[in-house]
N, C-alpha and C. Protein backbone atom coordinates (compact mmCIF):
# COMPACT_ATOMS: atom_id res chain seq x y z
N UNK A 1 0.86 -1.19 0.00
CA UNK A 1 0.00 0.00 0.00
C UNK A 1 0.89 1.23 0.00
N UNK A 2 0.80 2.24 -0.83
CA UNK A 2 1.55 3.42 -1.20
C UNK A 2 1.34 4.29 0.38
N UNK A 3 1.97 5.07 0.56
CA UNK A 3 1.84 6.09 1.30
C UNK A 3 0.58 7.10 1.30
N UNK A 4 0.14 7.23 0.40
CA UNK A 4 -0.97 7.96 -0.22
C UNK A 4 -2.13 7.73 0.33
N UNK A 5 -2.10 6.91 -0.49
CA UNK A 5 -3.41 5.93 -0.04
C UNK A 5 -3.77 5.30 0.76
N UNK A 6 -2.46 4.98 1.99
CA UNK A 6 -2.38 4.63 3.73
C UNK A 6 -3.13 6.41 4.14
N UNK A 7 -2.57 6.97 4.28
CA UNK A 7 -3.08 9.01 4.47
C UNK A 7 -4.64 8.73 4.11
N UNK A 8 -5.33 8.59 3.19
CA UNK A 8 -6.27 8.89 2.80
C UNK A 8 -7.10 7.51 3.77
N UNK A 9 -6.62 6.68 4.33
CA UNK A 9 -7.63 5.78 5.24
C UNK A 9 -7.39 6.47 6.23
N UNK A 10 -6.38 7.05 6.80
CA UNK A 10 -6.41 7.22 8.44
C UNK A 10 -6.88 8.43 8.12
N UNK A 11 -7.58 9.65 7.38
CA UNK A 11 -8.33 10.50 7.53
C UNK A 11 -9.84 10.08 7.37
N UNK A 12 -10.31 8.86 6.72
CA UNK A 12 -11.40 8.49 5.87
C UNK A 12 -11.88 8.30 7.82
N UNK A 13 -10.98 7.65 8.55
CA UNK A 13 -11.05 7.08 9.76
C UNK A 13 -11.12 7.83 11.23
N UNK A 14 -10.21 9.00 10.56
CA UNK A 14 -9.69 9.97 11.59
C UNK A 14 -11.03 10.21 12.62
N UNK A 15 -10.38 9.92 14.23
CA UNK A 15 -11.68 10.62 15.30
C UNK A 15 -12.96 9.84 15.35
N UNK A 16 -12.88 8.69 14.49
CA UNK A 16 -14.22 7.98 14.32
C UNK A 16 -14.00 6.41 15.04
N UNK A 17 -14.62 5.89 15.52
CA UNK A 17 -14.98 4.29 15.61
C UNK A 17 -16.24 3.98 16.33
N UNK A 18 -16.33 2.90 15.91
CA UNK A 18 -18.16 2.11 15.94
C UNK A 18 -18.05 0.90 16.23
N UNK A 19 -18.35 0.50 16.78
CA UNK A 19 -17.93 -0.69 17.72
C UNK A 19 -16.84 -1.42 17.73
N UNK A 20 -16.35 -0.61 17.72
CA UNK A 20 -14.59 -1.08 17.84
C UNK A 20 -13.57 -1.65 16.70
N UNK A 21 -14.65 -1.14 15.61
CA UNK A 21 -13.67 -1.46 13.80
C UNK A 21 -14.03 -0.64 13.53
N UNK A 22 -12.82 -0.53 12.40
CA UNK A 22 -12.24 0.24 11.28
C UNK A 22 -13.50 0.47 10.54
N UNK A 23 -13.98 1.98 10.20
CA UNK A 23 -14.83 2.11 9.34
C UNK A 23 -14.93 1.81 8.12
N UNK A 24 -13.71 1.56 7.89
CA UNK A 24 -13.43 1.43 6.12
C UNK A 24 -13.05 -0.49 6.19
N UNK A 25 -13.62 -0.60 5.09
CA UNK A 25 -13.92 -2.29 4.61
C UNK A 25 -12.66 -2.23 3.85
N UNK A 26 -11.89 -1.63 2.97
CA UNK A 26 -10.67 -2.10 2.10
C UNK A 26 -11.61 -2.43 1.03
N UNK A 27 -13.25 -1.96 0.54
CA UNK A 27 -13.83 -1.92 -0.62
C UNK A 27 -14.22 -0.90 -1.72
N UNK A 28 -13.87 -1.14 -2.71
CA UNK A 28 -13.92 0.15 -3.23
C UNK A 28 -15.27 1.01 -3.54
N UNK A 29 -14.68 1.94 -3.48
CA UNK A 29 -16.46 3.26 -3.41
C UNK A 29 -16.77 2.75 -4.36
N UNK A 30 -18.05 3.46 -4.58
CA UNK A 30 -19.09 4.04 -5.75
C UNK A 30 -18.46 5.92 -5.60
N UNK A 31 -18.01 5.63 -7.39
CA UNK A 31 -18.36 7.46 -7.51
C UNK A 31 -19.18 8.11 -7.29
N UNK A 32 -20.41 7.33 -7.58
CA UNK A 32 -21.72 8.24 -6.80
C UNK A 32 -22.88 7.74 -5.92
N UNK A 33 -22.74 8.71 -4.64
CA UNK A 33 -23.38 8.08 -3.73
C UNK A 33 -24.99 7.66 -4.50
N UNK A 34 -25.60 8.39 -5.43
CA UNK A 34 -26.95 7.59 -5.95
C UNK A 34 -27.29 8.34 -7.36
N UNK A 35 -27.89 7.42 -7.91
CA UNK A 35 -28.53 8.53 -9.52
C UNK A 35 -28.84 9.99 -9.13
N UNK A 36 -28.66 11.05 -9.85
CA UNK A 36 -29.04 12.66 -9.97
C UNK A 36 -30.42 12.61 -9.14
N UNK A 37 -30.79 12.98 -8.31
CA UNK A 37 -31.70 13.48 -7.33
C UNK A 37 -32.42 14.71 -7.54
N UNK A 38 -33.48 14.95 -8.44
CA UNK A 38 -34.15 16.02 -8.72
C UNK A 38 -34.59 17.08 -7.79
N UNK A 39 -34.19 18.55 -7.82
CA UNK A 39 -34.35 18.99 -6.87
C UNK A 39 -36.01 18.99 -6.33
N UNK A 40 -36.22 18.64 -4.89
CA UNK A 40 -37.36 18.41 -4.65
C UNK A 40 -38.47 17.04 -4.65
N UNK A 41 -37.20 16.22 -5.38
CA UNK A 41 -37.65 14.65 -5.49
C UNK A 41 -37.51 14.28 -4.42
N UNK A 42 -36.99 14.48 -3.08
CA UNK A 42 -37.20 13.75 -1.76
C UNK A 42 -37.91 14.86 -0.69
N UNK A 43 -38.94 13.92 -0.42
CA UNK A 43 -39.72 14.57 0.23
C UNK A 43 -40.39 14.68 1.71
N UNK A 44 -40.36 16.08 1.80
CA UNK A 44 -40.63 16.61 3.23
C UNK A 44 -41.65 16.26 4.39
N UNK A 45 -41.21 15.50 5.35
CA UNK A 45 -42.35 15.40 5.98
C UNK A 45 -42.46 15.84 6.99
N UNK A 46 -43.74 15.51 8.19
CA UNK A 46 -43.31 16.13 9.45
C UNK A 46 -42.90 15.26 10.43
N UNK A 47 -42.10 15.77 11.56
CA UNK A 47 -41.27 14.65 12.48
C UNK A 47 -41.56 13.73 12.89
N UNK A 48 -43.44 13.33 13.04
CA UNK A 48 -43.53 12.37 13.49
C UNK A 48 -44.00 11.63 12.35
N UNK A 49 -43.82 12.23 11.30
CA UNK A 49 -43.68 10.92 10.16
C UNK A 49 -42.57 10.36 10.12
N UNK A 50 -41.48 10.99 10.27
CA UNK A 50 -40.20 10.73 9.78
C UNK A 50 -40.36 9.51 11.06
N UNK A 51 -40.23 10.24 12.45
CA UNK A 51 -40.38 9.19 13.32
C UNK A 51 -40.65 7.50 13.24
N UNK A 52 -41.89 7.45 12.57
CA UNK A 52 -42.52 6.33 12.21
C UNK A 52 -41.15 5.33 11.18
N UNK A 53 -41.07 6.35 10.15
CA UNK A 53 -39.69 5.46 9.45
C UNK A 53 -38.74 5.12 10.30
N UNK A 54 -38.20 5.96 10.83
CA UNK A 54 -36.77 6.28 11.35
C UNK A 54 -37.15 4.93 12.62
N UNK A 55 -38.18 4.36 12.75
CA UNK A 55 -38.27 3.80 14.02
C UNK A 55 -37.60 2.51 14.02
N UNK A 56 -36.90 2.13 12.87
CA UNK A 56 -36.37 0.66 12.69
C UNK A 56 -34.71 0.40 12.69
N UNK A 57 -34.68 2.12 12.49
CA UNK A 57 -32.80 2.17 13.25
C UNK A 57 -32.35 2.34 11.50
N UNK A 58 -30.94 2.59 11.74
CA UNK A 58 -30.29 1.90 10.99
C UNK A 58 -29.64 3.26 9.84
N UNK A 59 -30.56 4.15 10.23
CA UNK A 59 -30.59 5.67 8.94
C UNK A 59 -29.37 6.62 9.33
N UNK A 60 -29.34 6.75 8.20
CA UNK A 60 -28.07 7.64 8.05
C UNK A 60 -28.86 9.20 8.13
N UNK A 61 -28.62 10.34 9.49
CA UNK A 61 -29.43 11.55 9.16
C UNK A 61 -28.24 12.57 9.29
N UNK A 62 -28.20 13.50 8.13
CA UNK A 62 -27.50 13.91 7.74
C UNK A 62 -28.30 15.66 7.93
N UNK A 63 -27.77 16.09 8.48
CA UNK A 63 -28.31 17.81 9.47
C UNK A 63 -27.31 18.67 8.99
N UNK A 64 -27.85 19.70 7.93
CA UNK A 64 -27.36 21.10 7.91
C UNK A 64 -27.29 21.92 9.24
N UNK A 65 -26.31 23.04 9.62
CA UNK A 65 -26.19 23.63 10.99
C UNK A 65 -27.52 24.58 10.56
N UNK A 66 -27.93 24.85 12.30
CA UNK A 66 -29.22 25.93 12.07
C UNK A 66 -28.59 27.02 11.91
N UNK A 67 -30.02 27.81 11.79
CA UNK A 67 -29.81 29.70 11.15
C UNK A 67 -28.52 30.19 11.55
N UNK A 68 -27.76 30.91 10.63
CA UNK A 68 -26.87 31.88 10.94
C UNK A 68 -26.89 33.04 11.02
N UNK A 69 -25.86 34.05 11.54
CA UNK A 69 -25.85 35.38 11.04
C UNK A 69 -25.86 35.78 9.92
N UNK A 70 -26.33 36.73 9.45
CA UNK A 70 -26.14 36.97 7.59
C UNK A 70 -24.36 36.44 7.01
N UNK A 71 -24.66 35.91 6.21
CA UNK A 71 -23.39 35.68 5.19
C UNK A 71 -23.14 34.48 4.51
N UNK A 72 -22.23 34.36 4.22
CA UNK A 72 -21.82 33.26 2.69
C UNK A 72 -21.13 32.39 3.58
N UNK A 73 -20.40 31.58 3.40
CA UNK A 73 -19.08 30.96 4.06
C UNK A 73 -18.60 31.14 5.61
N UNK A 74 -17.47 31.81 5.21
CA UNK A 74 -16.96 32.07 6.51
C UNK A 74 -15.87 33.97 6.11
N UNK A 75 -15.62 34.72 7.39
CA UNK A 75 -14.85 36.05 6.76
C UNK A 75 -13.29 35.44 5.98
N UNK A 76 -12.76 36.31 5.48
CA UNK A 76 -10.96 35.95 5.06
C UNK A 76 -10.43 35.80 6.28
N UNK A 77 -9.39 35.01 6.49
CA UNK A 77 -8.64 34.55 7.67
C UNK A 77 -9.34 34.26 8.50
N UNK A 78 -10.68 33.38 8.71
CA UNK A 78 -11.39 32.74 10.04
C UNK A 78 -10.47 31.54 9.88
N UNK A 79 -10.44 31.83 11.70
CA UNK A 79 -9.57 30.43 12.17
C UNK A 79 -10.96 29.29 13.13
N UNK A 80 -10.16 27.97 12.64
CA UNK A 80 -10.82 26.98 13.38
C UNK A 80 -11.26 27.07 15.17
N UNK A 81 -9.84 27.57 15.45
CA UNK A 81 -9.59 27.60 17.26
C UNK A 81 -10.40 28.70 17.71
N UNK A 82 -10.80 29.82 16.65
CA UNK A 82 -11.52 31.03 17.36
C UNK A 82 -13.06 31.34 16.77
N UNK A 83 -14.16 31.23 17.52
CA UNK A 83 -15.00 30.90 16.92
C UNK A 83 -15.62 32.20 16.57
N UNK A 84 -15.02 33.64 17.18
CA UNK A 84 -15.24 34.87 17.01
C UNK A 84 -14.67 35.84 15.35
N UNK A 85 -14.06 34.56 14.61
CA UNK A 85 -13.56 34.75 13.16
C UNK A 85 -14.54 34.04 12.09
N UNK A 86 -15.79 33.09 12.89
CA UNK A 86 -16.15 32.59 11.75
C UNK A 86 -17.73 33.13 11.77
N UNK A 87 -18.49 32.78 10.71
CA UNK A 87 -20.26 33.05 10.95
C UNK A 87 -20.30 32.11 11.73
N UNK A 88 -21.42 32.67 12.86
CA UNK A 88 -21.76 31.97 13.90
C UNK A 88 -23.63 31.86 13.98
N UNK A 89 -23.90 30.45 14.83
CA UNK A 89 -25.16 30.68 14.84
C UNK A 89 -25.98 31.63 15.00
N UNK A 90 -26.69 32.66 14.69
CA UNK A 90 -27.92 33.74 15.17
C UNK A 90 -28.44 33.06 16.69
N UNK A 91 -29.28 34.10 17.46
CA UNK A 91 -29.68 34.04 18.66
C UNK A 91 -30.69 33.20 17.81
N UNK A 92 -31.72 33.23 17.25
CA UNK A 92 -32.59 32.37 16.22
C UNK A 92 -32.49 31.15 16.28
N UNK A 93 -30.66 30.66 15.78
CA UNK A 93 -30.38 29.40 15.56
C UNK A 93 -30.61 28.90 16.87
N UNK A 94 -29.81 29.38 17.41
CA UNK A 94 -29.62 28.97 18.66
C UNK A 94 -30.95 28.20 19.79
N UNK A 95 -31.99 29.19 19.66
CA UNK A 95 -33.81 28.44 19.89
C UNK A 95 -33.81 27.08 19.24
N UNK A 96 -33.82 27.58 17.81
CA UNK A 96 -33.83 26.30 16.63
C UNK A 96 -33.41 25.26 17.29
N UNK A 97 -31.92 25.19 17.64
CA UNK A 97 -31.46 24.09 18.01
C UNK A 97 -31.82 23.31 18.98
N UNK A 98 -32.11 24.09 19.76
CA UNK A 98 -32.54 23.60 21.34
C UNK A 98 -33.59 22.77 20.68
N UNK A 99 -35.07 23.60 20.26
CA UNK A 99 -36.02 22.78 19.82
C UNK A 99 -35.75 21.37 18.94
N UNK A 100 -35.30 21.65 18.03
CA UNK A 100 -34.82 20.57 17.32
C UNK A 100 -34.63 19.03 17.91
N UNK A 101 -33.36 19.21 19.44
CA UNK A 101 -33.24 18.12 19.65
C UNK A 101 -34.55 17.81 20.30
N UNK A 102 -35.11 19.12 21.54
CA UNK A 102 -36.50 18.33 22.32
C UNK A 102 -37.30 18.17 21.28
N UNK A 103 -37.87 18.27 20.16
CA UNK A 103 -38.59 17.87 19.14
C UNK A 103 -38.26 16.07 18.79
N UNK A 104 -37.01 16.42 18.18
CA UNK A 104 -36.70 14.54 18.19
C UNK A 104 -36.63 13.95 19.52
N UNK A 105 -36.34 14.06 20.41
CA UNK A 105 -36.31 13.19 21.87
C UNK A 105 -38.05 13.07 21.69
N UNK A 106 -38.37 13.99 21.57
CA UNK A 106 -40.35 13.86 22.29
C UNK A 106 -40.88 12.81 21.10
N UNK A 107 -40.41 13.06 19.91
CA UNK A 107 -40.88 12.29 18.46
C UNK A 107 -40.47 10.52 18.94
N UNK A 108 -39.33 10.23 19.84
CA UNK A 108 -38.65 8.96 20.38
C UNK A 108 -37.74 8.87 19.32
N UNK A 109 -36.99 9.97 18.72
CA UNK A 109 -36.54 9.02 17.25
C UNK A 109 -34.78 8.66 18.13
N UNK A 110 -34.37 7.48 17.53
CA UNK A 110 -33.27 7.52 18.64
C UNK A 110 -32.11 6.98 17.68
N UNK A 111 -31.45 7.99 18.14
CA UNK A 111 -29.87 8.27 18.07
C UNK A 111 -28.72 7.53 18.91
N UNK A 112 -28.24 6.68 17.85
CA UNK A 112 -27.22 5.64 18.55
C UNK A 112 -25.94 6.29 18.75
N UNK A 113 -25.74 7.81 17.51
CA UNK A 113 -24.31 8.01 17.37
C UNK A 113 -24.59 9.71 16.83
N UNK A 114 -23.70 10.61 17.20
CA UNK A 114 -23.98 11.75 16.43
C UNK A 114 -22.13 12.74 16.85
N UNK A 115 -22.52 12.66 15.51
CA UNK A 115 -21.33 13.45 15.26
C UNK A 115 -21.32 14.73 14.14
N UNK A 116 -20.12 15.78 14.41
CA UNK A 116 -20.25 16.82 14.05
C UNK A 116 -18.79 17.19 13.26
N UNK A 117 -18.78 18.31 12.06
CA UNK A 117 -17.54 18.80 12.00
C UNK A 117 -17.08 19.81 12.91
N UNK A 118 -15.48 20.27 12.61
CA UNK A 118 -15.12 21.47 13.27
C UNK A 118 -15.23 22.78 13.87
N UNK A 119 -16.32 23.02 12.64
CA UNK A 119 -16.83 24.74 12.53
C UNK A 119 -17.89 25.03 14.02
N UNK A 120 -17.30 26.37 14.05
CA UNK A 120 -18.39 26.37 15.30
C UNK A 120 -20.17 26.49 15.35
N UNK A 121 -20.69 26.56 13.96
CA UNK A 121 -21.92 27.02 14.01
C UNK A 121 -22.29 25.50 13.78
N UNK A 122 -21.31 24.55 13.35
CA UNK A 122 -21.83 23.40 13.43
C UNK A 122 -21.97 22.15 14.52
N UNK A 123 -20.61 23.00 14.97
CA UNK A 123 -20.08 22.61 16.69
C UNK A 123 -21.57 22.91 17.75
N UNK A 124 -22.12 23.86 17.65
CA UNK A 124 -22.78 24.47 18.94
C UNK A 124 -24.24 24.11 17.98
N UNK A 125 -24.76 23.88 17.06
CA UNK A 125 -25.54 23.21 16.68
C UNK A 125 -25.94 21.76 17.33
N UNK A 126 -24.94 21.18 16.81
CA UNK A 126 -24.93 19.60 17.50
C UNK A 126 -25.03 19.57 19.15
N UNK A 127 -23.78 20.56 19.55
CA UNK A 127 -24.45 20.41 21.55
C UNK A 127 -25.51 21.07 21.80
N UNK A 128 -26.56 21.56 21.23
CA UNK A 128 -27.61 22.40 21.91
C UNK A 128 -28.51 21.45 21.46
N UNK A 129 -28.62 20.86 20.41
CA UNK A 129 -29.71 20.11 20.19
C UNK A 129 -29.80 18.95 20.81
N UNK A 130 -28.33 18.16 20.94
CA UNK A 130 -27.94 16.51 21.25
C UNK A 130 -26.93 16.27 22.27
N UNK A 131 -26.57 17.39 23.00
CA UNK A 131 -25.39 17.71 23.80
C UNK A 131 -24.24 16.68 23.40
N UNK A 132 -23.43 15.90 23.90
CA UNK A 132 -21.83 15.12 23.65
C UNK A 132 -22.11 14.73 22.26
N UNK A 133 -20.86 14.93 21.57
CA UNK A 133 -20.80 14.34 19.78
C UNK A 133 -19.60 14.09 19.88
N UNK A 134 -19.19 13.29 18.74
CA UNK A 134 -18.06 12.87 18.14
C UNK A 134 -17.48 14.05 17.25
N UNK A 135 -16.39 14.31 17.12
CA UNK A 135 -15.71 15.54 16.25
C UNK A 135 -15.37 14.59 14.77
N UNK A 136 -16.09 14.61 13.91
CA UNK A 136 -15.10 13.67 12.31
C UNK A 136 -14.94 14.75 11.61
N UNK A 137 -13.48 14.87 10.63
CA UNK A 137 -13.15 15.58 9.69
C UNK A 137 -14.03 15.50 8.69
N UNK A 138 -14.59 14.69 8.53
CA UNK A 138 -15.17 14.29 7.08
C UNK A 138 -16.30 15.29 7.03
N UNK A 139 -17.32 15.84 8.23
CA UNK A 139 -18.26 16.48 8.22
C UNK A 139 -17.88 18.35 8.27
N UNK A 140 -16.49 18.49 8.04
CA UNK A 140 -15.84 19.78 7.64
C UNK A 140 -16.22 20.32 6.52
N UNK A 141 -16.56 21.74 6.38
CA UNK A 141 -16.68 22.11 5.08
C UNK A 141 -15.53 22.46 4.30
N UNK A 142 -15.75 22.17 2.81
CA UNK A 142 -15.16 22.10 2.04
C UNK A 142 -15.68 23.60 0.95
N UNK A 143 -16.18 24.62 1.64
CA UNK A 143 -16.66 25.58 0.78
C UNK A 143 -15.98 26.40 0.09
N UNK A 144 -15.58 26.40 -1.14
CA UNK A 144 -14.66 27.21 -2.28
C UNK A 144 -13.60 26.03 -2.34
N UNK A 145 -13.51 24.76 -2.14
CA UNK A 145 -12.39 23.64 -2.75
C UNK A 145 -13.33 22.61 -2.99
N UNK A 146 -13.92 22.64 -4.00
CA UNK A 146 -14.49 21.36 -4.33
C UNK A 146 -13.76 20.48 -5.06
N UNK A 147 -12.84 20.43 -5.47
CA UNK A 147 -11.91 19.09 -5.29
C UNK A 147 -11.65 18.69 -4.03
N UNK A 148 -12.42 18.99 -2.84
CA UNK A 148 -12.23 18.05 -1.73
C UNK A 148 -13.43 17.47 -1.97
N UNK A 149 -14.63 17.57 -2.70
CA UNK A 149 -15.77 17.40 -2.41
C UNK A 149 -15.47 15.30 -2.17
N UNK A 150 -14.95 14.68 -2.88
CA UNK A 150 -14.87 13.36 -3.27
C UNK A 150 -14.20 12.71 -1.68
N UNK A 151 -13.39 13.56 -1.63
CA UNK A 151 -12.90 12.54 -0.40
C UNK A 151 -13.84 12.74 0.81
N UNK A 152 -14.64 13.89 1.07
CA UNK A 152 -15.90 14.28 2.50
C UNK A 152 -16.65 13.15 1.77
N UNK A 153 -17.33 13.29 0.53
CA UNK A 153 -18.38 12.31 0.03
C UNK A 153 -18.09 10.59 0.60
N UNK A 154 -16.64 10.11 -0.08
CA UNK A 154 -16.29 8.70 -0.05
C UNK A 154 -16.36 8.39 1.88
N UNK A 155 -16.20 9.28 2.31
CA UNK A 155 -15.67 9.10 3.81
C UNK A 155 -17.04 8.68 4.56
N UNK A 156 -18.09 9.34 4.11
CA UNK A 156 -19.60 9.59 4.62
C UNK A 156 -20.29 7.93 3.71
N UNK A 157 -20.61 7.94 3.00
CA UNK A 157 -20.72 7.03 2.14
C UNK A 157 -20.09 5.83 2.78
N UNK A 158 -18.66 5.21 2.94
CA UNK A 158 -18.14 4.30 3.75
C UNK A 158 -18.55 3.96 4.91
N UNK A 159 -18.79 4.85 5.57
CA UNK A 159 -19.64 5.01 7.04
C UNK A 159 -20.68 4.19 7.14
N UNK A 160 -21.69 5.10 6.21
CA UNK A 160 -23.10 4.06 5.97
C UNK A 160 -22.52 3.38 5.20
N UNK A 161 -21.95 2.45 4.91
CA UNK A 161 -21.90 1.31 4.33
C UNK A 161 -21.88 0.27 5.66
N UNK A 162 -21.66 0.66 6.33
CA UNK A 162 -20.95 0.00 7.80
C UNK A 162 -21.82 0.10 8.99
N UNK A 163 -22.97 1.46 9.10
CA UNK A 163 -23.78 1.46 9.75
C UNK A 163 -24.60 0.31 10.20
N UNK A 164 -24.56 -0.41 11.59
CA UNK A 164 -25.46 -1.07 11.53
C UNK A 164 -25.85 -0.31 13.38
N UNK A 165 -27.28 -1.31 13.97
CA UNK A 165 -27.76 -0.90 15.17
C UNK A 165 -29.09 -0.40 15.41
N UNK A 166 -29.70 -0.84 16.15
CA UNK A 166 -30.69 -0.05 17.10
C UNK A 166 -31.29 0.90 16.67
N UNK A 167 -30.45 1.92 16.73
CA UNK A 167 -30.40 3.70 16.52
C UNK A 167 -29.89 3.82 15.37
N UNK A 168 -29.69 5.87 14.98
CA UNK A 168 -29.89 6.18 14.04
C UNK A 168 -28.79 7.20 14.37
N UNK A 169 -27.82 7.28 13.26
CA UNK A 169 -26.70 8.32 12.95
C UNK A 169 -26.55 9.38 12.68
N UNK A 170 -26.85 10.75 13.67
CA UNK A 170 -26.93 12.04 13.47
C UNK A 170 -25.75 12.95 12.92
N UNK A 171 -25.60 13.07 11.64
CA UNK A 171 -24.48 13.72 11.40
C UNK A 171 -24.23 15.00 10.98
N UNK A 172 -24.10 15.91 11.69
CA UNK A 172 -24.69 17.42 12.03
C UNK A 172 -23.11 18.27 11.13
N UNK A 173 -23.33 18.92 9.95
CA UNK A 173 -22.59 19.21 8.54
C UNK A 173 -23.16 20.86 7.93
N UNK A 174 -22.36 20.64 7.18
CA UNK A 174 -22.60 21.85 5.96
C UNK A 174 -23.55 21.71 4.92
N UNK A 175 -24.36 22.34 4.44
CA UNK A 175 -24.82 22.06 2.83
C UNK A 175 -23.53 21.74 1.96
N UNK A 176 -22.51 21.91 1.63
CA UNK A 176 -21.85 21.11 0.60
C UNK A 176 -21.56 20.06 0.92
N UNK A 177 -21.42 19.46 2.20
CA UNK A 177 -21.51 18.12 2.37
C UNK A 177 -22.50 17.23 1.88
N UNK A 178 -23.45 17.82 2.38
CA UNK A 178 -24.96 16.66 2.38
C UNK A 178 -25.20 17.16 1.08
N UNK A 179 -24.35 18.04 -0.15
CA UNK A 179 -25.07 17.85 -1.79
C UNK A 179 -23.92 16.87 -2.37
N UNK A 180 -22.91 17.06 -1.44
CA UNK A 180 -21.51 16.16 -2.00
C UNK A 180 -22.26 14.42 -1.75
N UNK A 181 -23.01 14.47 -0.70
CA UNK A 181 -22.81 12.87 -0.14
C UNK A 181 -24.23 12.35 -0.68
N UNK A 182 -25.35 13.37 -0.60
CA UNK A 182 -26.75 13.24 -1.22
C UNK A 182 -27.49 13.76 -2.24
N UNK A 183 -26.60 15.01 -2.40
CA UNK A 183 -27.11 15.58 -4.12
C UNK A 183 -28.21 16.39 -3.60
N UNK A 184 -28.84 16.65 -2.67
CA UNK A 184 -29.61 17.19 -2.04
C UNK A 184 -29.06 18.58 -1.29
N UNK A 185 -30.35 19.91 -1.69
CA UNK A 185 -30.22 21.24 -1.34
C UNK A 185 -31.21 21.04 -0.29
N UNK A 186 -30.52 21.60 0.79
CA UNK A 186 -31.21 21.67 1.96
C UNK A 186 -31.22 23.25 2.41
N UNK A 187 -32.36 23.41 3.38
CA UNK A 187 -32.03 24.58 4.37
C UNK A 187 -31.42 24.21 5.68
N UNK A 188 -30.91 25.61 6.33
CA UNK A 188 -30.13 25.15 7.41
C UNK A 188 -31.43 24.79 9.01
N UNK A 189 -30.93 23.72 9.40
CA UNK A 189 -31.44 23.07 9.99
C UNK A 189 -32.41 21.86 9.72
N UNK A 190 -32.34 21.75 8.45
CA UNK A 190 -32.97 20.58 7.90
C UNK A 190 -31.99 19.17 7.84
N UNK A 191 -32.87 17.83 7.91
CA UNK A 191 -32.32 16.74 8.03
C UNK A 191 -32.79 15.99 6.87
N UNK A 192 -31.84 15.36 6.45
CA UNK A 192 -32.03 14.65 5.33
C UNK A 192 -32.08 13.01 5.53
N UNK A 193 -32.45 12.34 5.37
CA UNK A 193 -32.76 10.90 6.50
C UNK A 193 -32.14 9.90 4.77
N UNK A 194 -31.39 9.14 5.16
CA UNK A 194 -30.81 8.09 3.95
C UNK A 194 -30.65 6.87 4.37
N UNK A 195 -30.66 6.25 3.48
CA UNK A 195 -30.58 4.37 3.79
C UNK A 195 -29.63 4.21 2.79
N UNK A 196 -28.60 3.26 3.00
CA UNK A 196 -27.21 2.47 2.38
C UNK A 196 -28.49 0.79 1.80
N UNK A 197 -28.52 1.16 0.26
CA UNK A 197 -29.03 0.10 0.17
C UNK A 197 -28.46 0.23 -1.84
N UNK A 198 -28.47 -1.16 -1.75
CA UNK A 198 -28.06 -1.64 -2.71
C UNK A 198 -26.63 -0.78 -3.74
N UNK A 199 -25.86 -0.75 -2.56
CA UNK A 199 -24.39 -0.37 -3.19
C UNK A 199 -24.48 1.22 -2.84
N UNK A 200 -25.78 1.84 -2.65
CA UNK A 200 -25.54 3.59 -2.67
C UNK A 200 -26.64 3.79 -1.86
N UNK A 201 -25.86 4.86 -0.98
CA UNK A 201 -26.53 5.72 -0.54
C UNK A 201 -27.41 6.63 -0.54
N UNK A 202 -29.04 6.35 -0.47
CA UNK A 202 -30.19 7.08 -0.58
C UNK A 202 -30.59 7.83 0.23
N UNK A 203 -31.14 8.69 -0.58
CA UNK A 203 -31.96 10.26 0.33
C UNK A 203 -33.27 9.46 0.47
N UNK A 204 -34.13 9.59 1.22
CA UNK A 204 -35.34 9.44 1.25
C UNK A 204 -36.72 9.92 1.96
N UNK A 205 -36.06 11.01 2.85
CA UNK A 205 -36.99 11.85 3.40
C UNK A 205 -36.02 12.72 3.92
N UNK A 206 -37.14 14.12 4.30
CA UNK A 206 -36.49 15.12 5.01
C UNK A 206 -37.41 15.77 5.79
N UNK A 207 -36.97 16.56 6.92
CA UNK A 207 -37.77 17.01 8.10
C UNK A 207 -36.90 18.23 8.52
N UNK A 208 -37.56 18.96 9.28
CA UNK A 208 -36.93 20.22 9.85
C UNK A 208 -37.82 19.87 11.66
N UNK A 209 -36.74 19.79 11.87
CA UNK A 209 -37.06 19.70 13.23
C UNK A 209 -37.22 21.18 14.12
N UNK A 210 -35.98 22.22 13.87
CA UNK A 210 -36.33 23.11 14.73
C UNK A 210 -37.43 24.22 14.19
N UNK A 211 -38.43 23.62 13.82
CA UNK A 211 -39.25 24.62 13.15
C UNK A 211 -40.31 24.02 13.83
N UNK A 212 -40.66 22.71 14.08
CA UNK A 212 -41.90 21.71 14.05
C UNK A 212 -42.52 22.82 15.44
C-alpha cells in the first residue's frame, strides 16, 4: 500500500470508531453516492412521520447547521480555534437548536451516534440540540475547494456502508456536504434521513425539526 493511499484511510477514519472497527472495509467506493436526485424529489415530511420510518434504526441523518448570522461561508482569515472569526449561529439558531433536539427526543426518534464537523456554528448546533458528539473531519466544510468534495463524500458514504444498530446516525454538517454525499439542497437546519441500500446511498426523506 503506497503512502498515499495509507493518508487517505487514516483521515477516511480519523476521530471515528463504531464498535470497535475500522470504518473502512478495504472496498472500493461508488463514484456516486446515488442517480441525480431532482431537486425536490425527496420529500418533506413532518417529524412524526419521519419518526414512524426512522423507528427501525439503521438511517443515516445527515443535518445542515441551524440559522446563521447573515453571510456566505466564513470572513478571510477565520480560524478553526476562534470561533469569534467565523459566521456563527444567530440568537434564532440557537432556539432552533434547542427545539430541534427536544422535538426529536419527544418524536422517540433515537440516536445511537452523532457526530459533528469542526466549525463552530456546526459545533454548537450539535451540543444544543444533542449535547456530547463525536468531532469527524469528514463532516468539515469544504466551501470554495471542491476538489475536496470526493474525499468528505467517499468518507460519509463508507460510514453508511458500515452502519449497523438499534439507533440512528446524526451527522450534524454543511450544505456542501450533504449535496456532496446526497445531491440534495437543503435549508439550514434541515435533516435529510438516507438508507445504504443496494451499493448507494439514498436520500429518502427530510424534516426540519427546529421549526416543528
Amino acid at each position: 500500500m503506497n503512502k498515499s493511499h495509507c493518508n487517505r484511510r487514516v483521515w477516511l477514519a480519523a476521530g471515528t470508531a463504531f464498535s470497535g472497527a475500522t470504518l473502512l472495509s478495504g472496498l472500493a467506493l461508488p463514484r456516486r453516492a446515488h442517480p441525480q436526485v431532482p431537486f425536490g424529489a425527496v420529500p418533506r415530511v413532518t417529524v412524526m412521520q419521519a419518526a414512524e420510518l426512522l423507528a427501525s434504526g439503521g438511517w443515516i441523518l445527515m443535518m445542515r447547521h441551524e440559522q446563521t448570522v447573515p453571510g456566505v461561508g466564513d470572513p478571510p482569515g477565520f480560524r478553526l480555534d476562534d470561533c469569534s472569526t467565523q459566521r456563527n449561529l444567530s440568537d434564532q439558531g440557537r432556539v432552533r437548536a434547542r427545539r430541534a433536539g427536544d422535538v426529536i427526543r419527544s418524536a422517540a426518534i433515537r440516536l445511537s451516534l452523532v457526530r459533528a464537523g469542526r466549525w463552530c456554528r456546526v459545533r454548537e448546533t450539535a451540543e444544543l440540540a444533542y449535547g456530547p458528539f463525536e468531532t469527524w473531519l469528514a463532516l468539515d466544510s469544504f466551501f470554495g475547494q471542491s476538489e475536496r468534495a470526493p474525499l468528505h463524500r467517499d468518507a460519509v458514504i463508507e460510514f453508511a456502508r458500515g452502519f449497523t444498530g438499534a439507533g440512528n446516525a446524526m451527522l450534524v454538517t454543511h450544505q456542501v456536504n450533504i449535496t456532496a454525499a446526497l445531491e440534495v439542497v437543503t435549508e439550514m437546519g434541515e435533516v435529510v434521513a438516507a438508507r445504504f441500500e443496494g451499493g448507494q446511498l439514498r436520500p429518502r426523506l427530510r424534516f426540519v425539526p427546529g421549526s416543528a
